[in-house]
C-alpha atoms as a PDB file:
ATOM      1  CA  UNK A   1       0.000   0.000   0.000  1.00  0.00           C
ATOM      2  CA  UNK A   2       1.096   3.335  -0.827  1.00  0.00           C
ATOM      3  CA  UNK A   3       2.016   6.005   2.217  1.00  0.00           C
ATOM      4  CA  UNK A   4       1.249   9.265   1.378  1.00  0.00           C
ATOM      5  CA  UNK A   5       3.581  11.786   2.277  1.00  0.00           C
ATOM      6  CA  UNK A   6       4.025  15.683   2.982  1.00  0.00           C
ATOM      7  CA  UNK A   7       6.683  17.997   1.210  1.00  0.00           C
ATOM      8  CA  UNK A   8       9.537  19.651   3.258  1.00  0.00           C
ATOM      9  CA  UNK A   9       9.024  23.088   4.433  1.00  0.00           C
ATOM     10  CA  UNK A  10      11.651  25.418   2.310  1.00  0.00           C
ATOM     11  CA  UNK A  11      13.457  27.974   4.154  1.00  0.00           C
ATOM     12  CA  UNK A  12      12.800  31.763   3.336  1.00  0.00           C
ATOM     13  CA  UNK A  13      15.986  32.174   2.057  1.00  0.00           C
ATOM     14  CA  UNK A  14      15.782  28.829  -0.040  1.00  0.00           C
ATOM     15  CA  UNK A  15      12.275  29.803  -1.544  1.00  0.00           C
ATOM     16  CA  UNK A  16      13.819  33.802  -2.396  1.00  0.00           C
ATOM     17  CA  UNK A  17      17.287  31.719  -4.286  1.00  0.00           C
ATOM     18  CA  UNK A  18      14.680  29.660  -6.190  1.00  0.00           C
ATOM     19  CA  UNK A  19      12.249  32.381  -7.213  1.00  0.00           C
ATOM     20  CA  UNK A  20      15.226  34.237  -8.244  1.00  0.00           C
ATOM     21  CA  UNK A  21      16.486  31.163 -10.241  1.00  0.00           C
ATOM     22  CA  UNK A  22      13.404  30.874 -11.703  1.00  0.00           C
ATOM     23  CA  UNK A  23      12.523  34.175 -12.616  1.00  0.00           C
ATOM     24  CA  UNK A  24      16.285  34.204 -14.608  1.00  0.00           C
ATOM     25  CA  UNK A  25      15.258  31.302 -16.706  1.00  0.00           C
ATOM     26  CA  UNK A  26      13.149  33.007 -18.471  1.00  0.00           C
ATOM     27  CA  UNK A  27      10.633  29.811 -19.073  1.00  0.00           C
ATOM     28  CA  UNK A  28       8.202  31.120 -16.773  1.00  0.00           C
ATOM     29  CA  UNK A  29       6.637  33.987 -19.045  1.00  0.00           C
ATOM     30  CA  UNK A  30       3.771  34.353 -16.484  1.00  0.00           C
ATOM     31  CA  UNK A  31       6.636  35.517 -13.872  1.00  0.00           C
ATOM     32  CA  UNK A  32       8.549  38.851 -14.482  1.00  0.00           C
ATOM     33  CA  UNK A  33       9.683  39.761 -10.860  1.00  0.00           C
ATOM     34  CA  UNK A  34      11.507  37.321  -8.302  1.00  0.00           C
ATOM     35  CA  UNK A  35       8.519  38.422  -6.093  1.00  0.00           C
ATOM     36  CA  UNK A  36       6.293  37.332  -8.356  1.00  0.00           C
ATOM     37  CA  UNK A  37       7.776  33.921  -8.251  1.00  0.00           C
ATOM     38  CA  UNK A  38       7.844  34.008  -4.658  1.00  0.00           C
ATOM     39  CA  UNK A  39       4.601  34.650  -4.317  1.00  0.00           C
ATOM     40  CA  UNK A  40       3.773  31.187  -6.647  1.00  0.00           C
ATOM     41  CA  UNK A  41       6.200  29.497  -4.422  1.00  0.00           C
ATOM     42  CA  UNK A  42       4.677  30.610  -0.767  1.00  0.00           C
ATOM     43  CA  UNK A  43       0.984  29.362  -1.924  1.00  0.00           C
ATOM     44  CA  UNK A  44       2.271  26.222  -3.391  1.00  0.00           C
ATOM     45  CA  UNK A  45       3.936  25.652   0.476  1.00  0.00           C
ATOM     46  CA  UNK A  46       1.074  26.854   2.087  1.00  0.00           C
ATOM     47  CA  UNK A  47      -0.823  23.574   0.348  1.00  0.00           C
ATOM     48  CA  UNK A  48       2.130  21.241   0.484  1.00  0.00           C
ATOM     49  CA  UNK A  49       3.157  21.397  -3.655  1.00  0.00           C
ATOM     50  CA  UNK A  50       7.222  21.184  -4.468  1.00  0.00           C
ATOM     51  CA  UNK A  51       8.462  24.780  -5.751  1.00  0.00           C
ATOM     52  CA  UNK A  52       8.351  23.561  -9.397  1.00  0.00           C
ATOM     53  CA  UNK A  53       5.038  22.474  -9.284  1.00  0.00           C
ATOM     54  CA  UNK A  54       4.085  25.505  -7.470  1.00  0.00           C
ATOM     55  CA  UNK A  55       5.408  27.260 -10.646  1.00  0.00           C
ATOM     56  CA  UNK A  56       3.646  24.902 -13.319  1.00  0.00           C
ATOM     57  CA  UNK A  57       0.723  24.685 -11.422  1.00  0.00           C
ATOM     58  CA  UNK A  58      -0.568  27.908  -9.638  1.00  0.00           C
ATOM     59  CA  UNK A  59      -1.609  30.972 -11.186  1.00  0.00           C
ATOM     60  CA  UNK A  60      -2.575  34.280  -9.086  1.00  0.00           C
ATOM     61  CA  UNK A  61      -6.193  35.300 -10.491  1.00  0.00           C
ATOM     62  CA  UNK A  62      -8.128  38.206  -8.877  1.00  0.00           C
ATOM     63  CA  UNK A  63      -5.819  38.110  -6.107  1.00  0.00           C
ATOM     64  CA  UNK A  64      -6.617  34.287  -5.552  1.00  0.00           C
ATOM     65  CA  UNK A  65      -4.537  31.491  -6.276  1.00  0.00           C
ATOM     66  CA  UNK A  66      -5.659  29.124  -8.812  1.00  0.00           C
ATOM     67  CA  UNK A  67      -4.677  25.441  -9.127  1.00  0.00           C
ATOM     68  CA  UNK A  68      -5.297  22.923 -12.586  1.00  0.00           C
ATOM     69  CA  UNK A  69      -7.266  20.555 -11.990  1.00  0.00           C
ATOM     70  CA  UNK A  70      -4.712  18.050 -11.999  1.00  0.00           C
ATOM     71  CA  UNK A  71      -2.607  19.748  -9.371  1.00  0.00           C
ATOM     72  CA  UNK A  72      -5.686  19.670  -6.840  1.00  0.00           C
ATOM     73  CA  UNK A  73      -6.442  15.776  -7.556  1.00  0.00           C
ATOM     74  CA  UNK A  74      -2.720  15.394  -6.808  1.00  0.00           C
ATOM     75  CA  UNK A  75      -3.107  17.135  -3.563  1.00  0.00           C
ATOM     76  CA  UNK A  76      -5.382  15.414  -2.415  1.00  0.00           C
ATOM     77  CA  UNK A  77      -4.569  11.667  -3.470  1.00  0.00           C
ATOM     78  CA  UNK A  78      -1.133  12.324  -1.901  1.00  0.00           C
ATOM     79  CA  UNK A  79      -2.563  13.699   1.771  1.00  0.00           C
ATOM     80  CA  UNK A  80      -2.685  11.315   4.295  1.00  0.00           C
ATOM     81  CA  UNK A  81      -6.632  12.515   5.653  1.00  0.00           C
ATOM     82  CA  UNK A  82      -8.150  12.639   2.480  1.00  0.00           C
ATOM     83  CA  UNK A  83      -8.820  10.557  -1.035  1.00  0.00           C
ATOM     84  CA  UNK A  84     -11.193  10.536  -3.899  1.00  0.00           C
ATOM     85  CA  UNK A  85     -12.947   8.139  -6.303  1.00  0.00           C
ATOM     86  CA  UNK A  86     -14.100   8.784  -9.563  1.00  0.00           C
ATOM     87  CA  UNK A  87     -17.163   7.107 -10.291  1.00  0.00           C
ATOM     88  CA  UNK A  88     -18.574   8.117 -13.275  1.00  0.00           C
ATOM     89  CA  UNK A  89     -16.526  10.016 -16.087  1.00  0.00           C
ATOM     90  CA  UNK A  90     -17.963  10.532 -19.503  1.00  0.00           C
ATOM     91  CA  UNK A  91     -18.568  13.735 -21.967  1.00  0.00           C
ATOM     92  CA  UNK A  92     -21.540  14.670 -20.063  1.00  0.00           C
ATOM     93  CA  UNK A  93     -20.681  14.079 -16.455  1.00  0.00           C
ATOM     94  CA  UNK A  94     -18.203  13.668 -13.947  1.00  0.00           C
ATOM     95  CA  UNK A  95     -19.103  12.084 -10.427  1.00  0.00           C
ATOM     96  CA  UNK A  96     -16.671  11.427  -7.781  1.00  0.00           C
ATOM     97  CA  UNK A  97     -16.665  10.308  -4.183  1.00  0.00           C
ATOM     98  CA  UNK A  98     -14.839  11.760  -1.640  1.00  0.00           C
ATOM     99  CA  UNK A  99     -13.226  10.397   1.404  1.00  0.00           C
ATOM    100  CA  UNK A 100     -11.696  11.054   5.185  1.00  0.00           C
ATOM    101  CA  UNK A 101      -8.942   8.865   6.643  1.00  0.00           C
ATOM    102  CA  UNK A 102      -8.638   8.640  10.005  1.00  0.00           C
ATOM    103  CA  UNK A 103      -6.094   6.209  11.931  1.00  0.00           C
ATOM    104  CA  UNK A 104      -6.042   4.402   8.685  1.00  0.00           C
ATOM    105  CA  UNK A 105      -9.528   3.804   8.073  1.00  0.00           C
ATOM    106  CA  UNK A 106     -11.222   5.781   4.926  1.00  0.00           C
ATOM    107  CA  UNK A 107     -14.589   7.134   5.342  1.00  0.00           C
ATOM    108  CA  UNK A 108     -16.688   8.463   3.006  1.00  0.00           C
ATOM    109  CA  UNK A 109     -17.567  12.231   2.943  1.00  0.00           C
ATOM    110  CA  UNK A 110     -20.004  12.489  -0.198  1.00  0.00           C
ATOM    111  CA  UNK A 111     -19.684  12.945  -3.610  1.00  0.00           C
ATOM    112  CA  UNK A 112     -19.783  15.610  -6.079  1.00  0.00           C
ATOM    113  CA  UNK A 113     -20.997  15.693  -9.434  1.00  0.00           C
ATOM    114  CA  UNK A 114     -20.812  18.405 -12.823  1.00  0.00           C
ATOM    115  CA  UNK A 115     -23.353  17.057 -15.466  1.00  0.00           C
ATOM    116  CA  UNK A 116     -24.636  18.617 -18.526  1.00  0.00           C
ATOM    117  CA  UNK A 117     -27.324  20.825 -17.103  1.00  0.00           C
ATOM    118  CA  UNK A 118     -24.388  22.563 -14.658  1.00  0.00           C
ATOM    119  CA  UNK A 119     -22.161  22.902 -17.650  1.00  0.00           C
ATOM    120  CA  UNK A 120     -25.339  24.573 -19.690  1.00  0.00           C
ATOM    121  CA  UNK A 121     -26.261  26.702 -16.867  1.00  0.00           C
ATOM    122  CA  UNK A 122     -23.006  28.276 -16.301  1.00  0.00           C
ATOM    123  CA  UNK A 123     -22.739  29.003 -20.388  1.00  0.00           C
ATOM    124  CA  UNK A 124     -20.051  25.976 -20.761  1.00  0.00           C
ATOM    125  CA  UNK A 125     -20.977  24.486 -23.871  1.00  0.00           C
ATOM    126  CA  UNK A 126     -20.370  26.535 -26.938  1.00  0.00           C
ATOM    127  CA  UNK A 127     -16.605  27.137 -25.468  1.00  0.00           C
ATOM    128  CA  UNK A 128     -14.544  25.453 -27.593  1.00  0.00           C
ATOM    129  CA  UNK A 129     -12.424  23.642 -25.098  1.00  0.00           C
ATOM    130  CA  UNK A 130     -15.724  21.948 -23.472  1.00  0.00           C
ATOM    131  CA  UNK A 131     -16.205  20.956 -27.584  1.00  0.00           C
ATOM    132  CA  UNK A 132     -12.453  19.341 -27.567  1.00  0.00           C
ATOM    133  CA  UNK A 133     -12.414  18.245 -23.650  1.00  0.00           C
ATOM    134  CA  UNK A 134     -15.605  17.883 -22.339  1.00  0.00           C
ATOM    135  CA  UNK A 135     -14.634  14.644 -19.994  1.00  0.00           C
ATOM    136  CA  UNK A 136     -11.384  16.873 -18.791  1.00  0.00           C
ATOM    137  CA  UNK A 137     -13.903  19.958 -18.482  1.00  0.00           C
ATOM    138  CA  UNK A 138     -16.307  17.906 -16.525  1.00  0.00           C
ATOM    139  CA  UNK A 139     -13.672  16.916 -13.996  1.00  0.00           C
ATOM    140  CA  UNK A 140     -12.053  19.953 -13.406  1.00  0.00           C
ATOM    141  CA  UNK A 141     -15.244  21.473 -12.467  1.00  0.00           C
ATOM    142  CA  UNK A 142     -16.196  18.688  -9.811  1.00  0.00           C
ATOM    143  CA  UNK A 143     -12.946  17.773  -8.527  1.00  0.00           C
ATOM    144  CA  UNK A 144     -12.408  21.271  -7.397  1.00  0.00           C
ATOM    145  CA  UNK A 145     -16.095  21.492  -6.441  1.00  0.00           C
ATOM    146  CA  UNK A 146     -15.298  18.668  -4.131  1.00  0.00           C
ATOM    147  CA  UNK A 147     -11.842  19.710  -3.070  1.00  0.00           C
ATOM    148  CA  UNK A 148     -14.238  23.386  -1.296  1.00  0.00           C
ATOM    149  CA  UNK A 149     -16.653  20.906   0.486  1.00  0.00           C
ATOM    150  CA  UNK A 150     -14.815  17.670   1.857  1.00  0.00           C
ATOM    151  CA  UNK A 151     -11.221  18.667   1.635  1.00  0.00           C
ATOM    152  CA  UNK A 152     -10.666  22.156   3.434  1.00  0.00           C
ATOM    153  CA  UNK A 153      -7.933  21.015   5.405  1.00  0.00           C
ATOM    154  CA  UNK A 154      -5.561  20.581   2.244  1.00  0.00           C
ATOM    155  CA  UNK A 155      -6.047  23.867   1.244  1.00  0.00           C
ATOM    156  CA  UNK A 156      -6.002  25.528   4.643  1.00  0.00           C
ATOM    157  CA  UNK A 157      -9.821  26.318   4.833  1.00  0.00           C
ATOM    158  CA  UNK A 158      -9.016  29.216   1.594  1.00  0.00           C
ATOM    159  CA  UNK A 159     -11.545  28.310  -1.167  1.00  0.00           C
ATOM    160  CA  UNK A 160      -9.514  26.889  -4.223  1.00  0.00           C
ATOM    161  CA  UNK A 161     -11.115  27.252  -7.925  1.00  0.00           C
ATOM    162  CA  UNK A 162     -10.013  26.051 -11.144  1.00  0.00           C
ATOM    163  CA  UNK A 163      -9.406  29.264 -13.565  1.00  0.00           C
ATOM    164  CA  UNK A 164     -12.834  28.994 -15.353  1.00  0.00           C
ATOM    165  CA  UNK A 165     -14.740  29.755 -11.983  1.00  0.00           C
ATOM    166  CA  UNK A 166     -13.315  33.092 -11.707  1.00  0.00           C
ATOM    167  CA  UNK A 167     -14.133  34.059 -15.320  1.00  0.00           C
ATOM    168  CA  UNK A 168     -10.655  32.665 -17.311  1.00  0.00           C
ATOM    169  CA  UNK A 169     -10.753  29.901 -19.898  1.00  0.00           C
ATOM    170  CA  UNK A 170      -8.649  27.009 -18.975  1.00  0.00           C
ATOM    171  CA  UNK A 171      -7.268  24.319 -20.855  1.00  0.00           C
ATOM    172  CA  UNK A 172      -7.665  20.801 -21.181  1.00  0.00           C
ATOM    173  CA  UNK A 173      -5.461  20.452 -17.971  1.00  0.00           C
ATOM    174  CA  UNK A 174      -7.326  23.078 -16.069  1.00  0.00           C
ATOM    175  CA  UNK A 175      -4.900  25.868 -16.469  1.00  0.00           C
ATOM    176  CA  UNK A 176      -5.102  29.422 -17.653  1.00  0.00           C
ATOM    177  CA  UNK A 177      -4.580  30.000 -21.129  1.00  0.00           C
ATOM    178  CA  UNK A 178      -3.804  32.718 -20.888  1.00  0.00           C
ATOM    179  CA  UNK A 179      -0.603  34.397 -18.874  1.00  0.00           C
ATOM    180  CA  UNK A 180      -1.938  35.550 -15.656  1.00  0.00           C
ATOM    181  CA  UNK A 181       0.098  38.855 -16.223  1.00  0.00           C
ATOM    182  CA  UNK A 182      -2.984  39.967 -18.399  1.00  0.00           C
ATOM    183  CA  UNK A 183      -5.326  39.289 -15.777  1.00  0.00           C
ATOM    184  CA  UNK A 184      -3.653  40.166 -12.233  1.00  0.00           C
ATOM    185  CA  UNK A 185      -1.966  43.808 -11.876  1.00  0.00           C
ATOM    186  CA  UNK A 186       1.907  43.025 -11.588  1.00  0.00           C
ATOM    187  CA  UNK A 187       4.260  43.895  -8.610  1.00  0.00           C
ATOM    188  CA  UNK A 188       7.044  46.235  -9.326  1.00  0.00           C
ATOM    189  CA  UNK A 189      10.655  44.072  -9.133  1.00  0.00           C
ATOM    190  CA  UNK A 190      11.572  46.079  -6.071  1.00  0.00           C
ATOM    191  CA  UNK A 191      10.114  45.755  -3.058  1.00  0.00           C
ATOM    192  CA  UNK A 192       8.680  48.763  -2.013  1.00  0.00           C
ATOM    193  CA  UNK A 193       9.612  49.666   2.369  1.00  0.00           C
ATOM    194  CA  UNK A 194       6.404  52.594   2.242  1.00  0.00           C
ATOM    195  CA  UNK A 195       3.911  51.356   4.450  1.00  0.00           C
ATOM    196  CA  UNK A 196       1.847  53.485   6.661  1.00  0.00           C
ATOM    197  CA  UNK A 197       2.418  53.162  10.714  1.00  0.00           C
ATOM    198  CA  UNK A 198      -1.136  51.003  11.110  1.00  0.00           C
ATOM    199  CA  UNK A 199       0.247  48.891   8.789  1.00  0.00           C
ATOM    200  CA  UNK A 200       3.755  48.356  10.240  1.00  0.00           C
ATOM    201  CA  UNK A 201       2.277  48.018  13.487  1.00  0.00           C
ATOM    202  CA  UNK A 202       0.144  45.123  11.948  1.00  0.00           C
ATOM    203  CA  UNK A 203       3.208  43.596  10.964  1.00  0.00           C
ATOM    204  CA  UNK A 204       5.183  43.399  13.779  1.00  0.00           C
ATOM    205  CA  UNK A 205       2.147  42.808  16.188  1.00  0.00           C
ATOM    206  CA  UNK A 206       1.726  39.390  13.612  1.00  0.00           C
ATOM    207  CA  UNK A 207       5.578  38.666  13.761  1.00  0.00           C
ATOM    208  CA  UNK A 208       5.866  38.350  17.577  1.00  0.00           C
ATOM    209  CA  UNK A 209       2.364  36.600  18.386  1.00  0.00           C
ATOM    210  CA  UNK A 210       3.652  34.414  15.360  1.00  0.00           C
ATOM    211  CA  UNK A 211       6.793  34.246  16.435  1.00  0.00           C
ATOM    212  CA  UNK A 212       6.285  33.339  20.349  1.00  0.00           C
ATOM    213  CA  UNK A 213       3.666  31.145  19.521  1.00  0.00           C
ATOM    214  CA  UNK A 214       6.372  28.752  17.364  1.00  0.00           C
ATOM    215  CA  UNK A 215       9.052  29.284  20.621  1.00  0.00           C
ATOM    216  CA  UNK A 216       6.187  28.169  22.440  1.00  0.00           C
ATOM    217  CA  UNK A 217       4.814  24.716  20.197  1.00  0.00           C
ATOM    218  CA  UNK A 218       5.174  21.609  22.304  1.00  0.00           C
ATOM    219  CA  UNK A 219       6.346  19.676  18.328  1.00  0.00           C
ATOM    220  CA  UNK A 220       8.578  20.826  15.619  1.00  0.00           C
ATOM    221  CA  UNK A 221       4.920  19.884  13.604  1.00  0.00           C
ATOM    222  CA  UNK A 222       3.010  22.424  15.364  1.00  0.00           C
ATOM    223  CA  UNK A 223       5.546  24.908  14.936  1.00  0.00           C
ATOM    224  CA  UNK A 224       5.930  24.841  11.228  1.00  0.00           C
ATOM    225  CA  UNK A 225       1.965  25.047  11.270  1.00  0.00           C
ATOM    226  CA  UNK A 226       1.988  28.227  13.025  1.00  0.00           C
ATOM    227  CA  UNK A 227       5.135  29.288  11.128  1.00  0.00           C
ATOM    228  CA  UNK A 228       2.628  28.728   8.021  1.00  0.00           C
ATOM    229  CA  UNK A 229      -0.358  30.151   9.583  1.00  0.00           C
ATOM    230  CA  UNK A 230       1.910  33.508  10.208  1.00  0.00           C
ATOM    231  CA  UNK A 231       3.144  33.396   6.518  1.00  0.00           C
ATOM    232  CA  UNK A 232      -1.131  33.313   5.543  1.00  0.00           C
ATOM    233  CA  UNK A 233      -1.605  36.068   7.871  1.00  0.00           C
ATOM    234  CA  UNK A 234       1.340  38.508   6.324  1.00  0.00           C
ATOM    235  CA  UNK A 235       1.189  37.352   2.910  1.00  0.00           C
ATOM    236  CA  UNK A 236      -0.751  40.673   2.068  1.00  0.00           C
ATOM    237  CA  UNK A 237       2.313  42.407   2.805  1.00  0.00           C
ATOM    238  CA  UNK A 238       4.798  40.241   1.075  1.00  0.00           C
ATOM    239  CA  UNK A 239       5.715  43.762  -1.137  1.00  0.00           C
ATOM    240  CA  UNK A 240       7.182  45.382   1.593  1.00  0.00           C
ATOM    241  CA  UNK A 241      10.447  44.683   2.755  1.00  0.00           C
ATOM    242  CA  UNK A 242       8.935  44.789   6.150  1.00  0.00           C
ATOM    243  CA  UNK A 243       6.631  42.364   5.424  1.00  0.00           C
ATOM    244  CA  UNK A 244       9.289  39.949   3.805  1.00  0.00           C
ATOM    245  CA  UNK A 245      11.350  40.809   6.948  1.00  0.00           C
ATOM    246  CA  UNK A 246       8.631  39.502   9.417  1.00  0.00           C
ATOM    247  CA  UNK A 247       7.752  36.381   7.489  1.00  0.00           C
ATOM    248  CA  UNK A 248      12.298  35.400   7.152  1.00  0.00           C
ATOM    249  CA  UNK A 249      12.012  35.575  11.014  1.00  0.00           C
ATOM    250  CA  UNK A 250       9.013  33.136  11.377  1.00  0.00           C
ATOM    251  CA  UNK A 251      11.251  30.821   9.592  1.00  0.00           C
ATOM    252  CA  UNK A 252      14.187  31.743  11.906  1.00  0.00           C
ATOM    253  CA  UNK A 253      12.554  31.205  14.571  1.00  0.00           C
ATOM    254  CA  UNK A 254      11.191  27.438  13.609  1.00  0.00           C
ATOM    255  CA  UNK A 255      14.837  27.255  12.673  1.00  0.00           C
ATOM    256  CA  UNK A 256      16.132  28.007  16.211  1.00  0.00           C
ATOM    257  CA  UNK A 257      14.558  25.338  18.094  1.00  0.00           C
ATOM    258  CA  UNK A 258      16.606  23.084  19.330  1.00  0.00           C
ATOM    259  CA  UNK A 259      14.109  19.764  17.899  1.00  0.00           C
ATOM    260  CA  UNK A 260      14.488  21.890  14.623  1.00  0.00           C
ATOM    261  CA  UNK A 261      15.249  18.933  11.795  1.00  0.00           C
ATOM    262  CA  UNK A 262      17.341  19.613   9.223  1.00  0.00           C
ATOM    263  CA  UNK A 263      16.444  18.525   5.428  1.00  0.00           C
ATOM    264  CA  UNK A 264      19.961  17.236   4.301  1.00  0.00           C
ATOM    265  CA  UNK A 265      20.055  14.242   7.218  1.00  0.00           C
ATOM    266  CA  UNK A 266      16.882  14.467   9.404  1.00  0.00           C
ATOM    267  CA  UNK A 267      18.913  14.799  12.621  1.00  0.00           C
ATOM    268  CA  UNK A 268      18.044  17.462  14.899  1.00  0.00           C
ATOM    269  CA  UNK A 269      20.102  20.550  14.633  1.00  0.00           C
ATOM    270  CA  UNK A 270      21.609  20.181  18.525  1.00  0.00           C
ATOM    271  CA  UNK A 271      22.819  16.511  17.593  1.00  0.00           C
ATOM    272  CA  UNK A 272      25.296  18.274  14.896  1.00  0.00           C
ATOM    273  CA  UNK A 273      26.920  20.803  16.794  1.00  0.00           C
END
C-alpha cells in the first residue's frame, strides 16, 4: 500500500534563491519579478506542492490562487486525511466520491458531481475547449467542487477554484490560457519599504504573536503550522520589505529550536553541533 507523504518546508531564504532562479530562466513567461515567483512558491507551500510544481501549477487570479485541476487531484490523493474516487466520467458528467482517513480507516464524505445541465447553466458548452475536452472539463469542475466541500484542510480552509470559476478559460489540464500577467496587476521588481504606521504596526504585532507562539509549540509539527499560519496572515504584505522581513524571522525562529530537523540528514540541529 502506498504512504502518502508531505513535502519539506523550504526555508525563506531557499524559496527567495529559487524564485530568483526561476525568474532568470526566463521559461516562466507568467513571472517577471523574483517576487512574483515568490509569491507562486509561498501558496504552493502553504498547500504542500514542491516549488516547481508551485510554478507549473498555480496561477494568481483576482488576487486568488488558482490550481489545474490536476494539481488539486494530486493534492489530495497524496494527503494522508483525504482521497477521492471517480465514479462516473464521460462527456456529459463527472461524479466522484470523496473520502476522510482517520487512523487508517477511509470514510466516506459524499460525492460531487458536474453534469450537462451545470455545464449549460453556467454558459459551458459553446466554449470550444468543453467541444475538444468535455470529460477533462467535466472533472475539473467537480474535482475542485469537491476539493471546497470535503477537503478544506488541504487547502487551509481558503476556497480553491479552477481558472474557469473566476471568469478565465482554462485548458484541457485546467490551467489558464492565458498568462496571468494579463489578468492580475503586476508587482514592481523592487520591493517597495512605504507602508503606513497602522500597517507596520500590523506587521510586527503578527511577527511576535507568530513568532512566540512557534518558541512556544510543544512539536517541531506544530511549529511549522503556526510558522505557516503567520506566513497566511502577512502574505498581504509580502511587497514590503517589512513584510518579507517579518515572514524570514518566522522561519528563523522554527529554525532556532533546538528539535528543529534539518532537510539534508533528518537529525536534529543540537545533535550536529
Amino acid at each position: 500500500m502506498l504512504q502518502k507523504t508531505e513535502s519539506k518546508l523550504l526555508s525563506f531564504h531557499d524559496m527567495s534563491n529559487l524564485a530568483k532562479a526561476f525568474k532568470d530562466s526566463g521559461y516562466f513567461k507568467d513571472v517577471e519579478s523574483q517576487n512574483q515567483a515568490l509569491v507562486k512558491i509561498l501558496a504552493g507551500q502553504e498547500v504542500g506542492l514542491p516549488a516547481f510544481a508551485s510554478m507549473t501549477g498555480i496561477s494568481i487570479i483576482q488576487g486568488k490562487p488558482v490550481l489545474g485541476a490536476n494539481s488539486i487531484a494530486t493534492l489530495i490523493a497524496n494527503n494522508p486525511s483525504y482521497d477521492y474516487e471517480i465514479v462516473e466520467a464521460t462527456n456529459t458528467n463527472c461524479e466522484i466520491d470523496f473520502f476522510k482517513i482517520l487512523n487508517g480507516k477511509k470514510s466516506k464524505s459524499g460525492s460531487v458531481s458536474f453534469n450537462e445541465t451545470d455545464a449549460r447553466n453556467a454558459g459551458l458548452l459553446s466554449k470550444d475547449i468543453w467541444k475538444k475536452y468535455p470529460s477533462d472539463m467535466y472533472f475539473a469542475r467537480a474535482i475542485s467542487r469537491g476539493a471546497r466541500r470535503f477537503c478544506p484542510g488541504i487547502f487551509g480552509g481558503a476556497p480553491v477554484y479552477t481558472a474557469e470559476e473566476l471568469g478565465v478559460d482554462m485548458d484541457e489540464e485546467g490551467y489558464p490560457v492565458i498568462p496571468p500577467k494579463d489578468i492580475t496587476p503586476l508587482k514592481p521588481e523592487v520591493i517597495s519599504p512605504e507602508i503606513n504606521e497602522e500597517e507596520s504596526l500590523e506587521i510586527a504585532t503578527l511577527k511576535d504573536h507568530f513568532v512566540e507562539m512557534i518558541k512556544l509549540a510543544d512539536t517541531l509539527e506544530i511549529a511549522r503550522e503556526k510558522a505557516q499560519e503567520g506566513w497566511s496572515s502577512l502574505k498581504k504584505f509580502n511587497n514590503t520589505n517589512a513584510g518579507i522581513e517579518a515572514m524570514r524571522m518566522l522561519q528563523e525562529a522554527t529554525k532556532s529550536r533546538p528539535d528543529y530537523v534539518t532537510r539534508d540528514n533528518n537529525l536534529p540541529k543540537n545533535n550536529m553541533e
